[in-house]
Protein backbone atom coordinates (compact mmCIF):
# COMPACT_ATOMS: atom_id res chain seq x y z
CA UNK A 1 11.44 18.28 24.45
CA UNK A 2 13.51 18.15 21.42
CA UNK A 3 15.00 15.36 19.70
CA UNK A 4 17.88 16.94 17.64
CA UNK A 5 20.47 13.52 18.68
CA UNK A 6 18.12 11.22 16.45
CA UNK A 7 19.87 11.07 13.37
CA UNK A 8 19.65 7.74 12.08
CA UNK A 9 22.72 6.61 9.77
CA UNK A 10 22.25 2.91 10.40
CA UNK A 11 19.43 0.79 10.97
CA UNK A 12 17.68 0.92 14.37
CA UNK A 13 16.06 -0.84 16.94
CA UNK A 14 13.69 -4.24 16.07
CA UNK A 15 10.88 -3.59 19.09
CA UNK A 16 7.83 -5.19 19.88
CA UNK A 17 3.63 -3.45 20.02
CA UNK A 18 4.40 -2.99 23.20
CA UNK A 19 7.60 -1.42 23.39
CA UNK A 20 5.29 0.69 20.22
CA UNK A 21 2.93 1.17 22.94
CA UNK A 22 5.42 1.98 25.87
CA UNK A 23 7.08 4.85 23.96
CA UNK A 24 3.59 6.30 23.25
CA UNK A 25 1.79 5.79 26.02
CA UNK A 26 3.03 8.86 28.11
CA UNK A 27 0.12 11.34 28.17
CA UNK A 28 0.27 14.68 26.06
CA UNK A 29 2.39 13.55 23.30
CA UNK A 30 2.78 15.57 19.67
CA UNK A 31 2.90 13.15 16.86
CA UNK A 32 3.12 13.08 13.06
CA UNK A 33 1.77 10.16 11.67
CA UNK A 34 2.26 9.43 8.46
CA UNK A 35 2.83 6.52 5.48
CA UNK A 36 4.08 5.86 1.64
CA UNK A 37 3.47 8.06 -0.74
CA UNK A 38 0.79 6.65 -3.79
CA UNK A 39 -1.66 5.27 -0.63
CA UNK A 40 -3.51 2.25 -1.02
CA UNK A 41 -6.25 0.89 1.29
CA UNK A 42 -3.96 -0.35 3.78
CA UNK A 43 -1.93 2.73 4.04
CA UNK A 44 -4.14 5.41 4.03
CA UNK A 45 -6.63 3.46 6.09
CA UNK A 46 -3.77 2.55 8.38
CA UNK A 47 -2.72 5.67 9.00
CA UNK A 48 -6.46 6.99 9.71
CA UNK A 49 -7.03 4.36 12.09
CA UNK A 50 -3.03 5.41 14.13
CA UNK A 51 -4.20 8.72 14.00
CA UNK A 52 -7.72 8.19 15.92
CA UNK A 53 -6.45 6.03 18.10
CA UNK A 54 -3.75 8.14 19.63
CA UNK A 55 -5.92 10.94 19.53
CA UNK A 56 -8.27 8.68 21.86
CA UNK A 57 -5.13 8.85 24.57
CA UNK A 58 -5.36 12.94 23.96
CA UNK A 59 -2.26 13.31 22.32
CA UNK A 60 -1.95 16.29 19.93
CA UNK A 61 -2.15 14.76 16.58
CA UNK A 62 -0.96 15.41 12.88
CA UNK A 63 -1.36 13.44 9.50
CA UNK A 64 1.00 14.11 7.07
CA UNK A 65 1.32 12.76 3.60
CA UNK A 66 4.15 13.99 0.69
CA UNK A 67 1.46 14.30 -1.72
CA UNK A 68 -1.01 16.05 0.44
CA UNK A 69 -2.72 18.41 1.19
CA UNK A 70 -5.40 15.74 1.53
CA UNK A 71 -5.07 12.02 0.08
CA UNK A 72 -6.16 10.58 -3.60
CA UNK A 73 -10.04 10.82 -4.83
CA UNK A 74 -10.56 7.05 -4.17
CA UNK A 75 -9.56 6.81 -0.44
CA UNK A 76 -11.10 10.58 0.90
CA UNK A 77 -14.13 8.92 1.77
CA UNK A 78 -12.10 7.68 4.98
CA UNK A 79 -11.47 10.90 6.68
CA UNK A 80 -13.74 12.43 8.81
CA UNK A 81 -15.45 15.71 8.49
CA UNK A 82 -12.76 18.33 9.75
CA UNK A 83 -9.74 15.11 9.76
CA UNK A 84 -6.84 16.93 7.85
CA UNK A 85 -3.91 15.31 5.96
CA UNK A 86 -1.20 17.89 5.78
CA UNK A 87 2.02 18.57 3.69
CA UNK A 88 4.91 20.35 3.76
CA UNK A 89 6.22 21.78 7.02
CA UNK A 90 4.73 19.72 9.89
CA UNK A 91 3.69 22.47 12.73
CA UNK A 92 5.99 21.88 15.78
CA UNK A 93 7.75 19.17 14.45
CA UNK A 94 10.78 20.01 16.56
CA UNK A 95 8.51 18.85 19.66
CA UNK A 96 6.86 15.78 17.70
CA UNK A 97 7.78 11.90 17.37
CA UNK A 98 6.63 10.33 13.93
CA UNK A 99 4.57 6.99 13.39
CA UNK A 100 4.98 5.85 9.93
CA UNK A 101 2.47 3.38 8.60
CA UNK A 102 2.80 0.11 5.84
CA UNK A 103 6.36 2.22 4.07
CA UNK A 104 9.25 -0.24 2.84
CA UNK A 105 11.65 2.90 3.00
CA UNK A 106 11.73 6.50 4.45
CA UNK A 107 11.82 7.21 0.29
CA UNK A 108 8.52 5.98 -0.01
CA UNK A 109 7.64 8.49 2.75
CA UNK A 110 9.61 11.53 1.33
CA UNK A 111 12.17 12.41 -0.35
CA UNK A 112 14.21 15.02 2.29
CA UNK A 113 15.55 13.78 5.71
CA UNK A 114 12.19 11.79 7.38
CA UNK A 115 13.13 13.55 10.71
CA UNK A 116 12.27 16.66 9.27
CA UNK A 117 8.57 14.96 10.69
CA UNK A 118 9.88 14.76 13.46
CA UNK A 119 11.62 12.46 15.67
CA UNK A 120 12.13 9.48 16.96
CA UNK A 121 10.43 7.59 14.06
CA UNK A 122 8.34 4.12 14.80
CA UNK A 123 8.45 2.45 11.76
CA UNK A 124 5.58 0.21 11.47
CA UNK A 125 5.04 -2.04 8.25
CA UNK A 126 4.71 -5.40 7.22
CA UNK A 127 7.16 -5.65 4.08
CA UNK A 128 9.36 -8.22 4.87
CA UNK A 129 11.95 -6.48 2.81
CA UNK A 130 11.95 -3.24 5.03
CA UNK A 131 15.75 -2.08 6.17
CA UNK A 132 14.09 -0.96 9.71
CA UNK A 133 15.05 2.68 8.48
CA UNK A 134 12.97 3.77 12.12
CA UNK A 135 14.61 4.79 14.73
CA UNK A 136 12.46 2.28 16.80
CA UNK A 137 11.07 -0.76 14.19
CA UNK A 138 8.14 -2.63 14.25
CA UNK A 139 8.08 -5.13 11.12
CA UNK A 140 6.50 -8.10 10.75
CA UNK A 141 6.71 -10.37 7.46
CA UNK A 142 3.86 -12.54 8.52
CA UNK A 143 1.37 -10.15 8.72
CA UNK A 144 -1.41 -9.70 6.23
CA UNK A 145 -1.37 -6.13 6.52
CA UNK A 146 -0.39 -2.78 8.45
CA UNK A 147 -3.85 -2.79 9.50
CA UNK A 148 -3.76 -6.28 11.12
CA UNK A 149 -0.17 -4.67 12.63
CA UNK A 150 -1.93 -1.42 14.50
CA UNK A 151 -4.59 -3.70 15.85
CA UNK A 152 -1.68 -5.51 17.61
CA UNK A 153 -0.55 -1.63 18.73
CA UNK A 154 -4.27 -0.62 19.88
CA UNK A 155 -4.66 -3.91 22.12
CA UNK A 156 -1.05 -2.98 23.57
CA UNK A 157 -2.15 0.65 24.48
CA UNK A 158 -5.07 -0.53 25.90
CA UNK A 159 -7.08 1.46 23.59
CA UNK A 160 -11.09 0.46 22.46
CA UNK A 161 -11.39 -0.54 18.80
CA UNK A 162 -14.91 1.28 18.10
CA UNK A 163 -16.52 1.12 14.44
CA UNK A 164 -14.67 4.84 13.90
CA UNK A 165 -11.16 2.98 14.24
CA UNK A 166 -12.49 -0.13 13.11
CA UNK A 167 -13.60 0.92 9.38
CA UNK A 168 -10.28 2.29 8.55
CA UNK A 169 -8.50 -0.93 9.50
CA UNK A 170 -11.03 -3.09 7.57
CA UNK A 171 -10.66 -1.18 4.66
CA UNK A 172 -6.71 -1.84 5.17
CA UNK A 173 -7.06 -5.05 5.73
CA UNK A 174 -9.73 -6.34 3.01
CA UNK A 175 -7.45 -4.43 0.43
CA UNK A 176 -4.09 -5.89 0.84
CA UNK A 177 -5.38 -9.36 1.03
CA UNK A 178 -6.87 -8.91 -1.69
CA UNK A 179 -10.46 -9.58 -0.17
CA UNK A 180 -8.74 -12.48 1.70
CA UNK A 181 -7.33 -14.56 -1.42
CA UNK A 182 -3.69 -13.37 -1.49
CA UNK A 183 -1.30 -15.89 -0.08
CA UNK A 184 -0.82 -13.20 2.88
CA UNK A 185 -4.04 -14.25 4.17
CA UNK A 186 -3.42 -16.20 7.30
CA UNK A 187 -5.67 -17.19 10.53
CA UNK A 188 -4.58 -13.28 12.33
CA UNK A 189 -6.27 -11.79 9.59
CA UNK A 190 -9.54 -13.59 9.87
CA UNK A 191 -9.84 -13.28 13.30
CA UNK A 192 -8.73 -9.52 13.21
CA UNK A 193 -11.59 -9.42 10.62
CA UNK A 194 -14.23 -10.27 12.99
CA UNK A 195 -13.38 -8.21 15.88
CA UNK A 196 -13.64 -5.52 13.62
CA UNK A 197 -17.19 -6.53 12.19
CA UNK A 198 -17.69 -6.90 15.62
CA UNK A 199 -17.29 -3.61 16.33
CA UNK A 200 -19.77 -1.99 13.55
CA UNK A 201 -18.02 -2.48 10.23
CA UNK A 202 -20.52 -3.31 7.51
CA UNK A 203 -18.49 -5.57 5.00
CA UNK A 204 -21.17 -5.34 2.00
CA UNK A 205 -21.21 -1.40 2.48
CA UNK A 206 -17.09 -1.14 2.24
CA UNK A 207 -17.09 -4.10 -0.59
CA UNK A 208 -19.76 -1.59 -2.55
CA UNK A 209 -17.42 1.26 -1.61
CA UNK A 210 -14.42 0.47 -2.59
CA UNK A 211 -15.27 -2.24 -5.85
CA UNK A 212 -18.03 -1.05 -6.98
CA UNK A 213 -19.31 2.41 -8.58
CA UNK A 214 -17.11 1.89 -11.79
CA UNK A 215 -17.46 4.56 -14.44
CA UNK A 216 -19.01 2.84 -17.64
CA UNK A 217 -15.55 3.94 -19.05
CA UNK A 218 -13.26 2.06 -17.40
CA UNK A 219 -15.50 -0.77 -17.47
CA UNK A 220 -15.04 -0.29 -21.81
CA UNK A 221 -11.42 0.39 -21.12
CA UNK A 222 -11.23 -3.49 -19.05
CA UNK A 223 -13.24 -4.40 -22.13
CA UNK A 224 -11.17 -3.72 -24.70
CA UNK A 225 -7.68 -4.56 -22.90
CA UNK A 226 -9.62 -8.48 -22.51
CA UNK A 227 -10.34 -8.29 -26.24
CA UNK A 228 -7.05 -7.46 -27.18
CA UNK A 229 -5.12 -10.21 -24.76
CA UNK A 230 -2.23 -11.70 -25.97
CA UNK A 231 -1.21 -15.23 -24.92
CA UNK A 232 2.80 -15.83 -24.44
CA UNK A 233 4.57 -18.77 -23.95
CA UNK A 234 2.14 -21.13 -24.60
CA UNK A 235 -0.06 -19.15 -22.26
CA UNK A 236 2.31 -19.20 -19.38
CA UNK A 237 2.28 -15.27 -19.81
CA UNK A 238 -0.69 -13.26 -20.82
CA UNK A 239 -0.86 -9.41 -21.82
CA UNK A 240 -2.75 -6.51 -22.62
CA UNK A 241 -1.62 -3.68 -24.25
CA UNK A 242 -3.81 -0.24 -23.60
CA UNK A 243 -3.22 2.64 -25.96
CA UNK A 244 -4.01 6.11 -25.33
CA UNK A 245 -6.15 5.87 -28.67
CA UNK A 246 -7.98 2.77 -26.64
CA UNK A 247 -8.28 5.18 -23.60
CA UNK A 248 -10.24 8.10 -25.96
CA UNK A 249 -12.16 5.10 -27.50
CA UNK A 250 -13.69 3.64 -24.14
CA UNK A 251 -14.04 6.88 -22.64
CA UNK A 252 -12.11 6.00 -19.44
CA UNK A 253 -8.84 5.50 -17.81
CA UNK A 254 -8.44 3.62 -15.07
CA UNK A 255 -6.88 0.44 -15.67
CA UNK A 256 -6.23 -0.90 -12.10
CA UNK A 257 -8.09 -4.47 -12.64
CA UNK A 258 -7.01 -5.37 -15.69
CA UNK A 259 -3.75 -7.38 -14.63
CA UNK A 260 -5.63 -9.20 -12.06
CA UNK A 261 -8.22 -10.06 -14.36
CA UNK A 262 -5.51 -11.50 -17.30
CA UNK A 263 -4.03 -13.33 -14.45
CA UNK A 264 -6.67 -15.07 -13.38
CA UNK A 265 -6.82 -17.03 -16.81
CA UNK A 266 -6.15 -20.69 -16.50
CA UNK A 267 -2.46 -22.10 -17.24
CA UNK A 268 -1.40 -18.39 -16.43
CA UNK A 269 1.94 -17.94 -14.21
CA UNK A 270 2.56 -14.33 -14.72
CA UNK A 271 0.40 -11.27 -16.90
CA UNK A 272 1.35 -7.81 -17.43
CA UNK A 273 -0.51 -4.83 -18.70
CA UNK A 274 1.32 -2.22 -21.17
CA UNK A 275 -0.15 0.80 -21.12
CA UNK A 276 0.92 4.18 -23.20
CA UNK A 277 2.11 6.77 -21.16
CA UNK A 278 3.67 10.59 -21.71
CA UNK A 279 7.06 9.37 -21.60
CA UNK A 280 6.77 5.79 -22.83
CA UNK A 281 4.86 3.02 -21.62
CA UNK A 282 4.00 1.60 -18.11
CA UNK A 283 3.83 -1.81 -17.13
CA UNK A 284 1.58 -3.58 -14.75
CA UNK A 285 2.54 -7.49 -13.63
CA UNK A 286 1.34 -9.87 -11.81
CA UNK A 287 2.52 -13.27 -10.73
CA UNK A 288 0.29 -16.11 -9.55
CA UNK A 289 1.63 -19.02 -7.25
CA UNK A 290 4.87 -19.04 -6.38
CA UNK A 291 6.91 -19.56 -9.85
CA UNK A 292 7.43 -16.29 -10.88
CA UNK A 293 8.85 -13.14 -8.94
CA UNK A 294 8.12 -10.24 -11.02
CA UNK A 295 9.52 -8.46 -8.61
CA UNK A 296 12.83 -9.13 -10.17
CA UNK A 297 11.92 -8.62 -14.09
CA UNK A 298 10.46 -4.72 -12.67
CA UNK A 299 14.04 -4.23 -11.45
CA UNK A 300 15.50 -5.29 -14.46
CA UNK A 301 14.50 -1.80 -16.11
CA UNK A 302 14.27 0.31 -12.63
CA UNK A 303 11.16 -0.73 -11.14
CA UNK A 304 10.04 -2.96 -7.88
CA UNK A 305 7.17 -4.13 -6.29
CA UNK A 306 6.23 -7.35 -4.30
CA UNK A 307 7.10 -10.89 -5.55
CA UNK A 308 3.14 -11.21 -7.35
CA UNK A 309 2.90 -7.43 -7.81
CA UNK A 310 5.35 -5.15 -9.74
CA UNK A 311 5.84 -2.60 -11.84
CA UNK A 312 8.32 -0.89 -14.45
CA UNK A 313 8.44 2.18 -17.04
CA UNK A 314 10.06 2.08 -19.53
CA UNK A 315 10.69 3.61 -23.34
CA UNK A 316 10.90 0.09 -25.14
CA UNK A 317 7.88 -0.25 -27.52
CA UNK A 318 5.55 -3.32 -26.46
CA UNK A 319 6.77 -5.82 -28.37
CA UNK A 320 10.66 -5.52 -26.69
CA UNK A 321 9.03 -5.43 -23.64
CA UNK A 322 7.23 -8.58 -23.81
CA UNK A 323 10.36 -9.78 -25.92
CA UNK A 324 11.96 -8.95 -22.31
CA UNK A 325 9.66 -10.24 -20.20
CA UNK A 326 9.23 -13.67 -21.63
CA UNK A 327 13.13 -13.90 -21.26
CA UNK A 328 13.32 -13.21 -18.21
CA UNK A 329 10.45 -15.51 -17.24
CA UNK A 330 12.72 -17.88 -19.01
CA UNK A 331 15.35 -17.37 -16.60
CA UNK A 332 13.64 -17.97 -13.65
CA UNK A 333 12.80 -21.30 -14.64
CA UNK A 334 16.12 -23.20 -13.85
């Protein structure tokens, strides 16, 4: 059964979970399932959870990830022993149909032709911004998360959410709400919550898991970046600027919580974090409420994100940047 006539030039079809679950629901399928490249909680743990669950109907299943073999140090914990993330040439993938998990675009997926995976691709995600770049699209704004998404799938394919299923999704789910304080947050994602604590998840044991076990480094690193915080526009704007000297100082480098922590100050609309990098400097920024899109200052020098959560590179040296920033904070203020 080969899918050669799939080549998808425009966008394609807007379906429903169970349209999702009619087209995999006939027994003894090959799939690749697979999701954005850089995984986060709700990707990786998305694309766990897909992968168990069709393997529950018997289907012959493959994960695939650009950057594998394998996925990043901080979400491995997920697979199983023996569970396998592949790259490069999918096995079969002439004979295989694709499920792609939380990606905007089939860039964020890989670079080449995504029905090298195989084909047709299901396109599941909950950007609102996604181009349905599927050949069969399942996107919904609204949700909280992918993970809320494939529990809508599961129910439709009439397959048992167990605690093995279950974790994956709450991991998903906890991290793209932001442990349920991001705007995103609605009723779905609380009662999706339960069902899956319901079904074995241990909340304090994931919380521990994923927030805790900090290396005393990066907790310095945090430290210093707070020390050194710079309040803009009468403290509309906070930043932090983090300097490879600062990173040899603290003896750590992992500066993931430092935006969220400057943007939690009070009177704060927006925060960024400048940090030194090979090429130049990377920034970090965060919006809080609804005033600010940094979405749109990251594009200003080739960069993107979500409307609270963006980011940039650039070779400006910090001040310009936050010269730049301010601005364009300034302009969104008509």
């Amino acid at each position: 059964m080969t899918h050669h006539h799939h080549h998808l030039a425009v966008a394609g079809e807007v379906v429903s979970a169970a349209r999702v679950a009619e087209l995999l629901a006939e027994p003894g399928q090959k799939v690749v399932v697979t999701t954005h490249r850089k995984p986060d909680g709700d990707a990786a743990g998305s694309m766990i959870a897909m992968a168990r669950i069709l393997r529950r109907m018997g289907h012959d299943v493959v994960m695939w990830h650009v950057e594998g073999p394998g996925l990043p140090d901080d979400l491995k914990w997920l697979l199983a022993p023996g569970e396998e993330v592949l790259s490069g040439v999918v096995p079969d993938n002439d004979e295989r149909l694709v499920v792609s998990l939380d990606a905007a675009t089939s860039h964020r997926v890989t670079d080449d032709d995504p029905s090298r995976l195989g084909t047709p691709i299901i396109n599941i995600d909950h950007h609102h911004d996604n181009p349905h770049w599927g050949h069969y699209n399942l996107v919904d704004g609204d949700a909280s998360s992918t993970a809320e998404m494939v529990v809508g799938v599961a129910d439709a394919l009439g397959v048992d959410i167990d605690e093995e299923i279950a974790l994956p999704l709450y991991v998903g789910l906890v991290t793209d709400t932001g442990r349920f304080s991001y705007g995103s947050t609605g009723v779905q994602a609380h009662i999706v919550a339960a069902r899956l604590l319901g079904a074995g998840v241990d909340p304090a044991a994931v919380f521990q898991r994923i927030y805790e076990g900090i290396p005393l480094g990066d907790v310095r690193l945090l430290g210093r970046a707070l020390a050194g915080a710079r309040s803009e526009m009468n403290g509309r704007f906070i930043v932090a600027v983090i300097t490879d000297d600062d990173v040899v100082a603290a003896g750590g480098d992992d500066s993931d919580g430092v935006a969220e922590a400057l943007r939690a100050v009070a009177g704060a609309e927006a925060s960024a974090v400048i940090r030194q990098a090979p090429d130049g400097w990377r920034v970090s920024a965060r919006a809080s409420g609804d005033g600010i899109d940094v979405s749109v200052i990251a594009a200003i020098e080739g960069g993107g994100g979500h409307r609270a959560a963006a980011g940039f590179s650039t070779t400006r040296a910090p001040d310009e940047i936050i010269t730049m920033m301010c601005q364009a904070i300034e302009a969104q203020d008509s």
